[in-house]
C-alpha atoms as a PDB file:
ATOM      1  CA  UNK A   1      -1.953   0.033  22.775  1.00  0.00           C
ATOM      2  CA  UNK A   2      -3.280  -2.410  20.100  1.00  0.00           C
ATOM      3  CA  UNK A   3      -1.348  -5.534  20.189  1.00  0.00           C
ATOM      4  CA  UNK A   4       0.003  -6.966  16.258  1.00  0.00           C
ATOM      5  CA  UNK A   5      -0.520 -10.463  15.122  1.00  0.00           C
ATOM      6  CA  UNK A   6       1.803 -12.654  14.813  1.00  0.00           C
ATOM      7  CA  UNK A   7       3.660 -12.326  11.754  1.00  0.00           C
ATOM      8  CA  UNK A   8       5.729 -15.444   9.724  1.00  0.00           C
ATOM      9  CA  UNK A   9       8.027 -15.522   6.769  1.00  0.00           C
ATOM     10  CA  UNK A  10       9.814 -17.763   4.489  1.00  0.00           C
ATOM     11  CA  UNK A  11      12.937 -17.661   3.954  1.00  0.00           C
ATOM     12  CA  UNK A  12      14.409 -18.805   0.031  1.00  0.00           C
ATOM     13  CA  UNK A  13      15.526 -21.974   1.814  1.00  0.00           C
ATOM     14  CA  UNK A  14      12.512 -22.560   3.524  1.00  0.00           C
ATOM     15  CA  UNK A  15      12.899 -21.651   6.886  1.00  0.00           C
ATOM     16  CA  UNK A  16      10.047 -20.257   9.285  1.00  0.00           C
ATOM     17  CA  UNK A  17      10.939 -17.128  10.936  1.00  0.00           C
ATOM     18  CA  UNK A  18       8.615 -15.051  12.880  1.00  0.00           C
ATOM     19  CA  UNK A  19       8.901 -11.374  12.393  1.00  0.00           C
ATOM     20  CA  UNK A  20       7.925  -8.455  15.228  1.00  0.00           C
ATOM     21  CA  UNK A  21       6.784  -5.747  12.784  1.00  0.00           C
ATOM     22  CA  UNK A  22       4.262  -3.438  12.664  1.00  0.00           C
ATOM     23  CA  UNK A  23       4.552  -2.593   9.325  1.00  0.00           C
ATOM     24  CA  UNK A  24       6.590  -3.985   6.106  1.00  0.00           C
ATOM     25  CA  UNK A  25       7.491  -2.306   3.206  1.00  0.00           C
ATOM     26  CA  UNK A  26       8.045  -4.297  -0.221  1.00  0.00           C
ATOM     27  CA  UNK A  27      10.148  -2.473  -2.999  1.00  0.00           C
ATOM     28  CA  UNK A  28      10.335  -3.514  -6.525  1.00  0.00           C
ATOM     29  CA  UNK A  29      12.796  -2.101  -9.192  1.00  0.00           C
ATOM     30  CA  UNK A  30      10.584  -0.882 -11.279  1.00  0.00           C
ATOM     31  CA  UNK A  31       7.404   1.052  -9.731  1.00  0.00           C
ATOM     32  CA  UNK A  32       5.960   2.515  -6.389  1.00  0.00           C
ATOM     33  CA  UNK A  33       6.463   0.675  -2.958  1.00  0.00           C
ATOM     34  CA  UNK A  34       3.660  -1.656  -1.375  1.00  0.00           C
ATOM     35  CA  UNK A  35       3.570  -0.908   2.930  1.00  0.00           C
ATOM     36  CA  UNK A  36       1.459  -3.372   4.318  1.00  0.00           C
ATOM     37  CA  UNK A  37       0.517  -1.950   7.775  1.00  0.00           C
ATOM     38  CA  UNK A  38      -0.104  -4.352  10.693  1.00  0.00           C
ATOM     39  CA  UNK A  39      -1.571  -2.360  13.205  1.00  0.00           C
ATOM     40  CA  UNK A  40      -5.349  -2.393  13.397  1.00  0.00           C
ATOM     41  CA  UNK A  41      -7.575   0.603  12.107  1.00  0.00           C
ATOM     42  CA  UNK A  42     -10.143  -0.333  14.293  1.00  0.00           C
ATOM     43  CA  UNK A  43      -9.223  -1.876  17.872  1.00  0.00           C
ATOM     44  CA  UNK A  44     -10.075  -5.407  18.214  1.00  0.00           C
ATOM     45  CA  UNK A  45     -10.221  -6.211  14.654  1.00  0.00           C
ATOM     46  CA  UNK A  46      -8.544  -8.851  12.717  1.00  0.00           C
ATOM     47  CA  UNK A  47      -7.165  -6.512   9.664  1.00  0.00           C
ATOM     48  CA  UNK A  48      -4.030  -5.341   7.907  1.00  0.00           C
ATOM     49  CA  UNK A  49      -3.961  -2.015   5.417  1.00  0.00           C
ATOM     50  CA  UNK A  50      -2.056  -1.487   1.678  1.00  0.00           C
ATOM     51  CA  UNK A  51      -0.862   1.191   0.998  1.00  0.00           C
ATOM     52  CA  UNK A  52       1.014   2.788  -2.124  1.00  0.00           C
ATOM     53  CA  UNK A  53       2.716   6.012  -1.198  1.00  0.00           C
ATOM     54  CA  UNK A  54       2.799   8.668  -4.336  1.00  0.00           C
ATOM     55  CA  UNK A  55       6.500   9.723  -6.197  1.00  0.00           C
ATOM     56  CA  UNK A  56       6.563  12.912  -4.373  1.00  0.00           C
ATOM     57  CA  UNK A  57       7.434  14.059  -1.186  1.00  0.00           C
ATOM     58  CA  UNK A  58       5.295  16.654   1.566  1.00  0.00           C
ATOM     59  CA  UNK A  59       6.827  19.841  -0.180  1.00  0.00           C
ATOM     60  CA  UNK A  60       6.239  18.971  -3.797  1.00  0.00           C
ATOM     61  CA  UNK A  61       3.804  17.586  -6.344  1.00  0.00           C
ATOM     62  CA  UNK A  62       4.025  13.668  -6.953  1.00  0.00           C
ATOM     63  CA  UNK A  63       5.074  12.456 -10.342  1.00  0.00           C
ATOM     64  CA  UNK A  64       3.274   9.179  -9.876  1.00  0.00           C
ATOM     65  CA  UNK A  65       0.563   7.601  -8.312  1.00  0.00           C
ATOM     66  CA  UNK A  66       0.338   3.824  -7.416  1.00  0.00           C
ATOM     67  CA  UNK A  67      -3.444   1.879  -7.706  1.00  0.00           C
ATOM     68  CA  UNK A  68      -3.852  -1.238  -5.961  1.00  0.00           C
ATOM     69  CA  UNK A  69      -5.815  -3.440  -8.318  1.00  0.00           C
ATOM     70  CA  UNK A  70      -7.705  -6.370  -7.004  1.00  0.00           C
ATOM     71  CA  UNK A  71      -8.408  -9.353  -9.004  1.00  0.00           C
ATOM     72  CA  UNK A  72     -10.197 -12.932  -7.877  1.00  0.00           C
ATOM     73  CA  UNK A  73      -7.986 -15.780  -7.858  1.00  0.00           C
ATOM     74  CA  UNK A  74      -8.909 -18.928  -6.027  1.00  0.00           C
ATOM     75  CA  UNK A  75     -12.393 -19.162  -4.054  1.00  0.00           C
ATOM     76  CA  UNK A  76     -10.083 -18.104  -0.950  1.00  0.00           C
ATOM     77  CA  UNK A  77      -7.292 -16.433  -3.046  1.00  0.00           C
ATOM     78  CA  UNK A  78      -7.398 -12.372  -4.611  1.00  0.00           C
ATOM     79  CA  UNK A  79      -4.356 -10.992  -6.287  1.00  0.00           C
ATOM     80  CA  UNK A  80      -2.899  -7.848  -5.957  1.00  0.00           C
ATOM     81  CA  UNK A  81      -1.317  -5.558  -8.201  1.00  0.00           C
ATOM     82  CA  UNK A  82       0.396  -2.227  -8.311  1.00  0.00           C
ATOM     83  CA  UNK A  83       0.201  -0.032 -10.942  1.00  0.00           C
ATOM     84  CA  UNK A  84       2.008   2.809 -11.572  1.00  0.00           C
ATOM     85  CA  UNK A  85       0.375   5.968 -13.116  1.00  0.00           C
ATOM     86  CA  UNK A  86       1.555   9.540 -14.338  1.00  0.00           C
ATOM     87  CA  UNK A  87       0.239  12.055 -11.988  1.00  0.00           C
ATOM     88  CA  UNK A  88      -0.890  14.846 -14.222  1.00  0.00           C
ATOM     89  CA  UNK A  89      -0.194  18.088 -11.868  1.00  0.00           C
ATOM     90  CA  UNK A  90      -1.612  20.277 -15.357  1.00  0.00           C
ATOM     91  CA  UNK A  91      -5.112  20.844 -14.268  1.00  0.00           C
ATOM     92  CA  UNK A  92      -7.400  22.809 -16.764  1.00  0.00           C
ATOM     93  CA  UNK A  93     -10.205  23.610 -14.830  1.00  0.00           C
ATOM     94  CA  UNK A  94     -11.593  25.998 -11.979  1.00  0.00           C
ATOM     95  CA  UNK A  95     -10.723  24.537  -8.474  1.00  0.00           C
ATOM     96  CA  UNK A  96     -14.341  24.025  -6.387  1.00  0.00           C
ATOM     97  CA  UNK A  97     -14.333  22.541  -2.721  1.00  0.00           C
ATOM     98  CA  UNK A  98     -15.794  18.962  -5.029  1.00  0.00           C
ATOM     99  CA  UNK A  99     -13.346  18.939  -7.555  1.00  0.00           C
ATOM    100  CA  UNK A 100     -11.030  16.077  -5.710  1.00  0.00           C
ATOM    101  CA  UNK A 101      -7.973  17.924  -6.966  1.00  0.00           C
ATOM    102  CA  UNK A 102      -7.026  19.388  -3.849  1.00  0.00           C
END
């Protein structure tokens, strides 16, 4: 079993609380979901993974698809963005096994 880091947030007051999570998920009103996932891909690495789940559940299309966008800030700083796209589901080609559509 991998063990998590150690995990600290602030509160609007500005209290310090350590949190036990292996994963958070950050909602906005308007737009896809961010889940920031704690536990390491590779074991004995120092790393954390984004990820922006599509509008759609397993059984149907998705209506939108999120893109994390990475921009420099700071010389130790990046910012990160989701965007929100249209999926388009209308696909007016022949399907091949390199088409990415599938």
């Amino acid at each position: 079993m991998s063990s998590l880091p150690r995990v600290f947030g602030m509160t609007p007051e500005g209290e310090e609380i350590e949190l036990n999570l292996a994963e958070l998920r950050v909602e906005w009103d308007d737009g896809l979901p961010l889940i920031i996932n704690f536990e390491p891909i590779d074991e004995g690495k120092s790393q954390i993974s984004l990820e922006v789940p599509d509008g759609g559940d397993d059984e149907e299309e998705p209506s939108h698809f999120g893109m994390l966008v990475v921009r420099p800030g700071a010389c130790n700083v990046i910012d990160i963005e989701v965007e929100t796209h249209e999926a388009d589901i209308h696909h007016d080609h022949e399907h091949s096994e390199d088409c990415g559509c599938h």
